[in-house]
PDB file of N, CA and C in Angstrom:
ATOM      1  N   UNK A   1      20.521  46.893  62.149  1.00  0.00           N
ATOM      2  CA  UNK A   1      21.399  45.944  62.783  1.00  0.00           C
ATOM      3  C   UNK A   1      21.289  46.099  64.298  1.00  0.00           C
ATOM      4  N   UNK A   2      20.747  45.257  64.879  1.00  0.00           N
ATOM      5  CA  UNK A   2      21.364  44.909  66.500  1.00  0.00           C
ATOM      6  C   UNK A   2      22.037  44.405  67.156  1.00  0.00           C
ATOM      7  N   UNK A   3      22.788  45.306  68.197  1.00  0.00           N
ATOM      8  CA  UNK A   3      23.637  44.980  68.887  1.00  0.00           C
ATOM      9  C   UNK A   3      23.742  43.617  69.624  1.00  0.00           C
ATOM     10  N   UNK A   4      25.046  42.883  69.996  1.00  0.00           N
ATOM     11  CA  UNK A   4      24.838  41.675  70.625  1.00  0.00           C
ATOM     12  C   UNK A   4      25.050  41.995  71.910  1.00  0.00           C
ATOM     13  N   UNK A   5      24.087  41.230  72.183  1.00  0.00           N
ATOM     14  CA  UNK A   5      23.483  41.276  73.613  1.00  0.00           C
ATOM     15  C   UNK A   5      24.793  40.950  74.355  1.00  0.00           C
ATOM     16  N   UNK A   6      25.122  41.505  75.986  1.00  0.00           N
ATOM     17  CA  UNK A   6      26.088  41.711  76.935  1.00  0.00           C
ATOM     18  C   UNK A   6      25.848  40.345  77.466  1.00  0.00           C
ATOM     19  N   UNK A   7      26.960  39.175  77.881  1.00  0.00           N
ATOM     20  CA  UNK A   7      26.950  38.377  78.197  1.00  0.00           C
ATOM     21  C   UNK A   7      26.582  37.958  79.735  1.00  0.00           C
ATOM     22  N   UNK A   8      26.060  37.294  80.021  1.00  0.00           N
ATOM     23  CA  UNK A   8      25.429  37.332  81.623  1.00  0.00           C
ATOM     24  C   UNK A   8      26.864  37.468  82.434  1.00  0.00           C
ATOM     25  N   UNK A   9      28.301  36.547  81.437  1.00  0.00           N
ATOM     26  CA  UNK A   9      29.171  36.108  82.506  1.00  0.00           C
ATOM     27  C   UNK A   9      30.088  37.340  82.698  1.00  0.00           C
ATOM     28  N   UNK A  10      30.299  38.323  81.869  1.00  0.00           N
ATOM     29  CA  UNK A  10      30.427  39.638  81.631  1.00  0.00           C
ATOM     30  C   UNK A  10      30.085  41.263  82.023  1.00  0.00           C
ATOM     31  N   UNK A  11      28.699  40.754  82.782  1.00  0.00           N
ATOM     32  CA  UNK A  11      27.718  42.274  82.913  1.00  0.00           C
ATOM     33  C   UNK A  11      27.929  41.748  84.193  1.00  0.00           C
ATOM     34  N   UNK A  12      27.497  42.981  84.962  1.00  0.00           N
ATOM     35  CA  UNK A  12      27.211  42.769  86.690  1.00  0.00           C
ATOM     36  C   UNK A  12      26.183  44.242  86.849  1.00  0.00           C
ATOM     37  N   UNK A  13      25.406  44.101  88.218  1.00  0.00           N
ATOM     38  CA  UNK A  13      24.830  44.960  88.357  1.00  0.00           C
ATOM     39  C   UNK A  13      25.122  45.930  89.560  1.00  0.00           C
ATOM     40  N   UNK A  14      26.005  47.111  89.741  1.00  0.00           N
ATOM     41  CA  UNK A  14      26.305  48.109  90.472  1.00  0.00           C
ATOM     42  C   UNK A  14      25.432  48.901  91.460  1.00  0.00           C
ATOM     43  N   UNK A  15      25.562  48.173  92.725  1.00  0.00           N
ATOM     44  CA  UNK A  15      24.650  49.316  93.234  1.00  0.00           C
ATOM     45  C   UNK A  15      25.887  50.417  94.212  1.00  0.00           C
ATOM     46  N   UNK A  16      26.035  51.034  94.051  1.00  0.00           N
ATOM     47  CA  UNK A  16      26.749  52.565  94.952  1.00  0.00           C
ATOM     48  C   UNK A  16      26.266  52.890  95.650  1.00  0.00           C
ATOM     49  N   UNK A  17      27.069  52.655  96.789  1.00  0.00           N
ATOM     50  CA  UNK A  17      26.343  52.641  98.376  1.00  0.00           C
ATOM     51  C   UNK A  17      25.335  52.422  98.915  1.00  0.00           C
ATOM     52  N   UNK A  18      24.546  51.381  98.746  1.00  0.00           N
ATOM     53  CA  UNK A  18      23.342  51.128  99.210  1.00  0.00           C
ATOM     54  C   UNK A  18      23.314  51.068 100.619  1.00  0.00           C
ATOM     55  N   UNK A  19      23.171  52.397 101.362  1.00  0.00           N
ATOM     56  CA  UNK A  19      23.532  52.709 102.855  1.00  0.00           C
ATOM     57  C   UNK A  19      21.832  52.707 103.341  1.00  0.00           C
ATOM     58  N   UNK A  20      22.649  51.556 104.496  1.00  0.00           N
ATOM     59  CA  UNK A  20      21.303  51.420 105.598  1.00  0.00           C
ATOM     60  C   UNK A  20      20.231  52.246 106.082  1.00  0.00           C
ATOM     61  N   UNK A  21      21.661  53.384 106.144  1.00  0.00           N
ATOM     62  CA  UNK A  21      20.268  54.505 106.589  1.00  0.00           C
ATOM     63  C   UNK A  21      19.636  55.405 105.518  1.00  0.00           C
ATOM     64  N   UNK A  22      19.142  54.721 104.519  1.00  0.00           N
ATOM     65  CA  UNK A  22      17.984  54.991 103.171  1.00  0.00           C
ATOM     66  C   UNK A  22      17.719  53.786 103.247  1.00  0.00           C
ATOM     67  N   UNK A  23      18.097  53.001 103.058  1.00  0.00           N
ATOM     68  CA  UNK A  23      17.173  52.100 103.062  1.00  0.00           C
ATOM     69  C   UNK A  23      16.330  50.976 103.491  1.00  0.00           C
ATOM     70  N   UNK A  24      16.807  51.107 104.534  1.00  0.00           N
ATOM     71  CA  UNK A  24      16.082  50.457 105.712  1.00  0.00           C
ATOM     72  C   UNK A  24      15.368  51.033 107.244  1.00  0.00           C
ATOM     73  N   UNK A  25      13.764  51.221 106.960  1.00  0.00           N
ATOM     74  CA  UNK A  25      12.696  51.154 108.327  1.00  0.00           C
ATOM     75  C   UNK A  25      13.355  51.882 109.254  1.00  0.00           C
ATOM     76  N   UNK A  26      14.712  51.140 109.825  1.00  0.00           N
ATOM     77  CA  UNK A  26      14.937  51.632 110.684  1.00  0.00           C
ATOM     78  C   UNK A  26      16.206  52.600 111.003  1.00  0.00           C
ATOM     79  N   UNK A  27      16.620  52.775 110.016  1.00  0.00           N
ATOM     80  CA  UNK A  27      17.566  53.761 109.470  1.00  0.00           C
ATOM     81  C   UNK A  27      17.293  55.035 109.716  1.00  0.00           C
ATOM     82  N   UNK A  28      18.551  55.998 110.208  1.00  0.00           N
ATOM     83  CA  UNK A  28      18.248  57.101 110.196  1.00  0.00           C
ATOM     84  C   UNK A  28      17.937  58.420 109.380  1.00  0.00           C
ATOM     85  N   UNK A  29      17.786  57.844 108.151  1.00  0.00           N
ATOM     86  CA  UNK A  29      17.224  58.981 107.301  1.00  0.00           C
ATOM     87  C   UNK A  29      16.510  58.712 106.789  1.00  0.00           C
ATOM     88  N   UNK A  30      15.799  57.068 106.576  1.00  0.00           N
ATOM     89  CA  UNK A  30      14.289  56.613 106.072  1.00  0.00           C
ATOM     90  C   UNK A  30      13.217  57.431 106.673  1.00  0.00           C
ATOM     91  N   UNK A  31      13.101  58.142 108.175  1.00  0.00           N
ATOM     92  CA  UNK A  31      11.805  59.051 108.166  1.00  0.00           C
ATOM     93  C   UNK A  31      11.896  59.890 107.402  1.00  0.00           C
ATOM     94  N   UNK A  32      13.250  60.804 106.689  1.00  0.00           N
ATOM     95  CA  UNK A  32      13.228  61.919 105.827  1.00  0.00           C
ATOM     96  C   UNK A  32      12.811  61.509 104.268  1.00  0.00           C
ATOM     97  N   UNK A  33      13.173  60.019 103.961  1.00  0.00           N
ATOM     98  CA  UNK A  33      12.942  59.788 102.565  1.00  0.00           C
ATOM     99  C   UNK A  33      11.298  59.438 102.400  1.00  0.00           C
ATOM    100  N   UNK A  34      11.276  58.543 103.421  1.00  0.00           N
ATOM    101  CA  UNK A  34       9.775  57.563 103.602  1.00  0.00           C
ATOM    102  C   UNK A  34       9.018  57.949 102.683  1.00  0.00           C
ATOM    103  N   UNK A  35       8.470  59.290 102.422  1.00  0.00           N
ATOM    104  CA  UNK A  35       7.369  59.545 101.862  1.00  0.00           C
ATOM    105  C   UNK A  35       7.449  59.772 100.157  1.00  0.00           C
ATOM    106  N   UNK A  36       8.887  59.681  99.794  1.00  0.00           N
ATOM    107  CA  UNK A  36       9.186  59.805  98.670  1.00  0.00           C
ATOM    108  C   UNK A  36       9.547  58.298  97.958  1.00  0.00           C
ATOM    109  N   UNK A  37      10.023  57.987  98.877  1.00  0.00           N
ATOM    110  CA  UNK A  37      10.498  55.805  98.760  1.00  0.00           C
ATOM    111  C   UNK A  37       9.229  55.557  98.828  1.00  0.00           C
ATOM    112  N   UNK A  38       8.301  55.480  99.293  1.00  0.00           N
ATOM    113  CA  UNK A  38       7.140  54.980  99.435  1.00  0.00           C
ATOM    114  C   UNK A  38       6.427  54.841  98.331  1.00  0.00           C
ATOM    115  N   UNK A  39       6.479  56.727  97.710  1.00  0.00           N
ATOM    116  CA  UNK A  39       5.744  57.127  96.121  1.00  0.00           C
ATOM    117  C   UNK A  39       6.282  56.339  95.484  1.00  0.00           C
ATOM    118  N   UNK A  40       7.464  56.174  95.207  1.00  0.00           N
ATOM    119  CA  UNK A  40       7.902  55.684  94.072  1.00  0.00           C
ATOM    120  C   UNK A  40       8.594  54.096  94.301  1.00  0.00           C
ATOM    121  N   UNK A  41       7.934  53.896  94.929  1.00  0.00           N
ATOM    122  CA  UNK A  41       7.801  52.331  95.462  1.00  0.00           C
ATOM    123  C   UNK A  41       9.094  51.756  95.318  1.00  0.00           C
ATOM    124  N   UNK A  42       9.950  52.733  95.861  1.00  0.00           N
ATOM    125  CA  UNK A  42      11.978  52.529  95.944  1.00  0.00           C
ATOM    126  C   UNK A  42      12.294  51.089  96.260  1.00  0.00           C
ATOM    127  N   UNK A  43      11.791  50.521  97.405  1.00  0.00           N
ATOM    128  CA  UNK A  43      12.404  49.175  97.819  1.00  0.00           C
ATOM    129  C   UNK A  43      11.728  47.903  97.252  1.00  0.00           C
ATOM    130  N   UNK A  44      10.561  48.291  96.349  1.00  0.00           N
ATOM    131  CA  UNK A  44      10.122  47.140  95.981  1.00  0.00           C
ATOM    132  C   UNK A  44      10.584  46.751  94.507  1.00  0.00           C
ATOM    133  N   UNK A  45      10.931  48.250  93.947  1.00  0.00           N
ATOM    134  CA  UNK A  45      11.474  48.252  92.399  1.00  0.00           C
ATOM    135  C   UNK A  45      12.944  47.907  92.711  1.00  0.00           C
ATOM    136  N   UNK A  46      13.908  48.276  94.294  1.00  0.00           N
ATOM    137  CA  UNK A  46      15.240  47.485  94.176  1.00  0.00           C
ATOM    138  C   UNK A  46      14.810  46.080  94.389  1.00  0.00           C
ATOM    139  N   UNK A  47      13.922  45.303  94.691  1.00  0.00           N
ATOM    140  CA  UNK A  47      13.947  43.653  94.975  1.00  0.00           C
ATOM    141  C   UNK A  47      13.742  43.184  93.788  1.00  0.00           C
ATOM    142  N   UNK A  48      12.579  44.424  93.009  1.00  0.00           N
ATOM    143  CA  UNK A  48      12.447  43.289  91.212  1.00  0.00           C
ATOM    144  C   UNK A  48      13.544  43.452  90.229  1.00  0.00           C
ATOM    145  N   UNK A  49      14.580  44.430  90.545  1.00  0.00           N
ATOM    146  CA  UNK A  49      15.836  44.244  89.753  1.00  0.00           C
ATOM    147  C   UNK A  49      16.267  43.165  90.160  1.00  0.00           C
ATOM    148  N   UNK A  50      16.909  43.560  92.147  1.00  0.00           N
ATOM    149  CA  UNK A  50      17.340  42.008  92.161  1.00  0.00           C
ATOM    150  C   UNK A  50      17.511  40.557  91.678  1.00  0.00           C
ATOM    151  N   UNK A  51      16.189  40.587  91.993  1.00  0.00           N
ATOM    152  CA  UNK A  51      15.607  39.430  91.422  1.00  0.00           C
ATOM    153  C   UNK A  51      15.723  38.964  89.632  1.00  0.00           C
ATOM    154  N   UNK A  52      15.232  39.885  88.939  1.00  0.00           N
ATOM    155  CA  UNK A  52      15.431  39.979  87.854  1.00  0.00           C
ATOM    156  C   UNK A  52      17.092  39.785  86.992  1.00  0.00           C
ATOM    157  N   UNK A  53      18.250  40.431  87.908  1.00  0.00           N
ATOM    158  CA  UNK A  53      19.266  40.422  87.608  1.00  0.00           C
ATOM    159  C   UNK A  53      19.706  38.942  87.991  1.00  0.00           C
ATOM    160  N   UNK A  54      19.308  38.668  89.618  1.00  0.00           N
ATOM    161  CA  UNK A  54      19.896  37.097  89.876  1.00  0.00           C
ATOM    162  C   UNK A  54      19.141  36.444  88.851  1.00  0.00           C
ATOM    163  N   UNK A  55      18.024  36.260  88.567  1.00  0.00           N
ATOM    164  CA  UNK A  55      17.569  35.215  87.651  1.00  0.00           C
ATOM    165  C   UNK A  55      18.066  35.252  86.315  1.00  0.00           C
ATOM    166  N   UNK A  56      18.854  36.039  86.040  1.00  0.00           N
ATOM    167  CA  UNK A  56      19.206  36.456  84.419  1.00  0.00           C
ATOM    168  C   UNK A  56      20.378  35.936  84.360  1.00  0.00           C
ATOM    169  N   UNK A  57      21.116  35.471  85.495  1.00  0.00           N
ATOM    170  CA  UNK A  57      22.265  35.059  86.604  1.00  0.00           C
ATOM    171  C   UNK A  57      23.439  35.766  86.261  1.00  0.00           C
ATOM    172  N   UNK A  58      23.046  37.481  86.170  1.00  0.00           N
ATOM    173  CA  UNK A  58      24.340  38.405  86.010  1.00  0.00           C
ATOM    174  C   UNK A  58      24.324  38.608  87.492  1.00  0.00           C
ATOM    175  N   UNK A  59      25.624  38.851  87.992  1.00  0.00           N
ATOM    176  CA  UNK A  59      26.115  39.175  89.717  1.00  0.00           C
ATOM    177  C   UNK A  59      26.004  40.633  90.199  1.00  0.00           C
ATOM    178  N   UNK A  60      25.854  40.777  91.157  1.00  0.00           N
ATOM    179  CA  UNK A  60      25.802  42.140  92.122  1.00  0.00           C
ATOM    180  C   UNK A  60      26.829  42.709  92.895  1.00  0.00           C
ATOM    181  N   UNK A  61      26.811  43.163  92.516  1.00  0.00           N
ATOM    182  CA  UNK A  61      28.484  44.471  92.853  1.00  0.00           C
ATOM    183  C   UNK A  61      27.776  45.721  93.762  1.00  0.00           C
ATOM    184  N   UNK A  62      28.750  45.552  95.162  1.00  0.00           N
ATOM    185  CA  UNK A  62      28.228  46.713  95.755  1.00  0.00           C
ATOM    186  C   UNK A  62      29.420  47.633  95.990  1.00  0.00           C
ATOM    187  N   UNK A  63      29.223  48.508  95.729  1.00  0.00           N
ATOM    188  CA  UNK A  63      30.319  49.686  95.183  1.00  0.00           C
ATOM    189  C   UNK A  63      30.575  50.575  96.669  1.00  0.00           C
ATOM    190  N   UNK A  64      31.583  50.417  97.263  1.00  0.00           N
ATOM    191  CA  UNK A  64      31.606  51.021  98.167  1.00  0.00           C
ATOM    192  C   UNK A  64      31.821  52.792  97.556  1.00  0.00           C
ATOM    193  N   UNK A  65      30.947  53.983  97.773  1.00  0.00           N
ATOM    194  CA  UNK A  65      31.641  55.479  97.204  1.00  0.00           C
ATOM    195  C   UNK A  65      32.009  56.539  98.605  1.00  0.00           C
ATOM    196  N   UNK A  66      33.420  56.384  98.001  1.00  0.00           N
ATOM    197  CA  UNK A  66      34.137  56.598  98.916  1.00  0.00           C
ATOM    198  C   UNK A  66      35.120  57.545  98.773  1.00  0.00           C
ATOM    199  N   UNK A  67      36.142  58.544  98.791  1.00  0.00           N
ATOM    200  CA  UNK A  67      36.857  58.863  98.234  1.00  0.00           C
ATOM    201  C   UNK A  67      38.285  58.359  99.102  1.00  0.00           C
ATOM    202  N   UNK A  68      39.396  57.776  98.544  1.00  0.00           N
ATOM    203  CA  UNK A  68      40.200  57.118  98.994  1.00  0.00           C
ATOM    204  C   UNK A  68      41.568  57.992  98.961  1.00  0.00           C
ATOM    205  N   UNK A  69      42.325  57.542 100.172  1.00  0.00           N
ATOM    206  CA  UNK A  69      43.882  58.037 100.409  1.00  0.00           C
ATOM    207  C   UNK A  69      44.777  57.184 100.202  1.00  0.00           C
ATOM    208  N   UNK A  70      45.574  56.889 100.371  1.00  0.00           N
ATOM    209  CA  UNK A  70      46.917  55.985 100.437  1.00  0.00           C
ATOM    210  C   UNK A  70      46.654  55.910 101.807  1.00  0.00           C
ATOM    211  N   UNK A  71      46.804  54.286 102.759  1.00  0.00           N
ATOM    212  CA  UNK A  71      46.998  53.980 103.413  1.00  0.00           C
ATOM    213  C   UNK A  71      45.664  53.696 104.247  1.00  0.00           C
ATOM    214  N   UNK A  72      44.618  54.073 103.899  1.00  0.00           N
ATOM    215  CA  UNK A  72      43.222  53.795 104.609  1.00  0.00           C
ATOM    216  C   UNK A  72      42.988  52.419 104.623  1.00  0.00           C
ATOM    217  N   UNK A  73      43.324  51.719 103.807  1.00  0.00           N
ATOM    218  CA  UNK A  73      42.702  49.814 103.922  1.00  0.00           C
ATOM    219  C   UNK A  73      44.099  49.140 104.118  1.00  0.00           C
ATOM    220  N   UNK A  74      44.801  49.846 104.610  1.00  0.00           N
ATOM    221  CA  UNK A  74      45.841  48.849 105.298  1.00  0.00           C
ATOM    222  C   UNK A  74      45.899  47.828 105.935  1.00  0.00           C
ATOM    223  N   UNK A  75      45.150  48.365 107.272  1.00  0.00           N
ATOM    224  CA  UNK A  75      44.473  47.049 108.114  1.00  0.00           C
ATOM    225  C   UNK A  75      42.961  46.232 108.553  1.00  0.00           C
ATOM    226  N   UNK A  76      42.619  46.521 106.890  1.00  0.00           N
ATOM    227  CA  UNK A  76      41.758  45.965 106.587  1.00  0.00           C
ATOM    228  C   UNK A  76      41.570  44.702 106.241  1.00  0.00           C
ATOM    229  N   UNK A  77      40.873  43.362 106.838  1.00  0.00           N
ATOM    230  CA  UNK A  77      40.936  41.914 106.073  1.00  0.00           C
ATOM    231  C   UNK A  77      39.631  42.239 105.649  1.00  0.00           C
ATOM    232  N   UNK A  78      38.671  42.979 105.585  1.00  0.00           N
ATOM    233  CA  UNK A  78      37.592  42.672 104.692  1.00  0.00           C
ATOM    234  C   UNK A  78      37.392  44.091 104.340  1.00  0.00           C
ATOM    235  N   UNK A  79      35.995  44.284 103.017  1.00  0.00           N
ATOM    236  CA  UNK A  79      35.737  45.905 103.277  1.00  0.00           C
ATOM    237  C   UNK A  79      34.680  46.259 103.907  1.00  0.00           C
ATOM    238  N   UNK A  80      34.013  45.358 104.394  1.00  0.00           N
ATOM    239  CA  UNK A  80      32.935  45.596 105.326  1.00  0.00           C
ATOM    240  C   UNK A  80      32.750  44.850 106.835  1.00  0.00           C
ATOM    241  N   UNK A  81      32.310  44.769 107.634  1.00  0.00           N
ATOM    242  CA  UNK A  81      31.953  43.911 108.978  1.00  0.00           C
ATOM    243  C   UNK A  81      31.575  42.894 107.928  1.00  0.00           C
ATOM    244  N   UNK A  82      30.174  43.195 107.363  1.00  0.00           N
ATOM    245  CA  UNK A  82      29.216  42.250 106.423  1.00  0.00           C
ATOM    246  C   UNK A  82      29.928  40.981 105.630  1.00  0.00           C
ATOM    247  N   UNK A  83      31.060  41.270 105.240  1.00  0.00           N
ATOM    248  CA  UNK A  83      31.702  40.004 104.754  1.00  0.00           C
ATOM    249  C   UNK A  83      32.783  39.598 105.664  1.00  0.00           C
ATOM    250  N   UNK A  84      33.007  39.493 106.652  1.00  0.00           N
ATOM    251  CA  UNK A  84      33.857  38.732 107.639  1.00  0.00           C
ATOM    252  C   UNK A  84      33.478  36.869 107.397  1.00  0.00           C
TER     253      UNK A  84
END
């Protein structure tokens, strides 16, 4: 017997902290990863999920990991600059 498949409108795909500085050129810890992102061809296997997930048209969730207090997003209107 197989399981029924997870509904596109249902599933989402989680990425946890996808912080600039891994993954982007010009980021400050891409010279320390570079040679290991590179091997294992890190940014091109995150674009064919991407891709793969938008075309499947399940959504992308970016997980801020964080550990939280009472009172830190108080005066917050967004959780990032990025979505203003």
């Amino acid at each position: 017997m197989h399981p029924q498949p997870y509904s596109a409108k249902s599933t989402a795909l989680l990425l946890v902290d996808p912080y600039n500085d891994f993954l982007s050129k010009d980021g400050k810890v891409w010279p320390f990863i570079k040679d290991i992102a590179d091997e294992v061809r890190l940014l091109d296997n995150l674009r064919a999920i991407h891709k793969a997930v938008r075309d499947a048209g399940i959504q992308i969730v970016i997980v801020p990991h964080r550990r939280w207090q009472p009172g830190d997003y108080q005066c917050w209107c967004h959780p990032s600059v990025l979505f203003r």
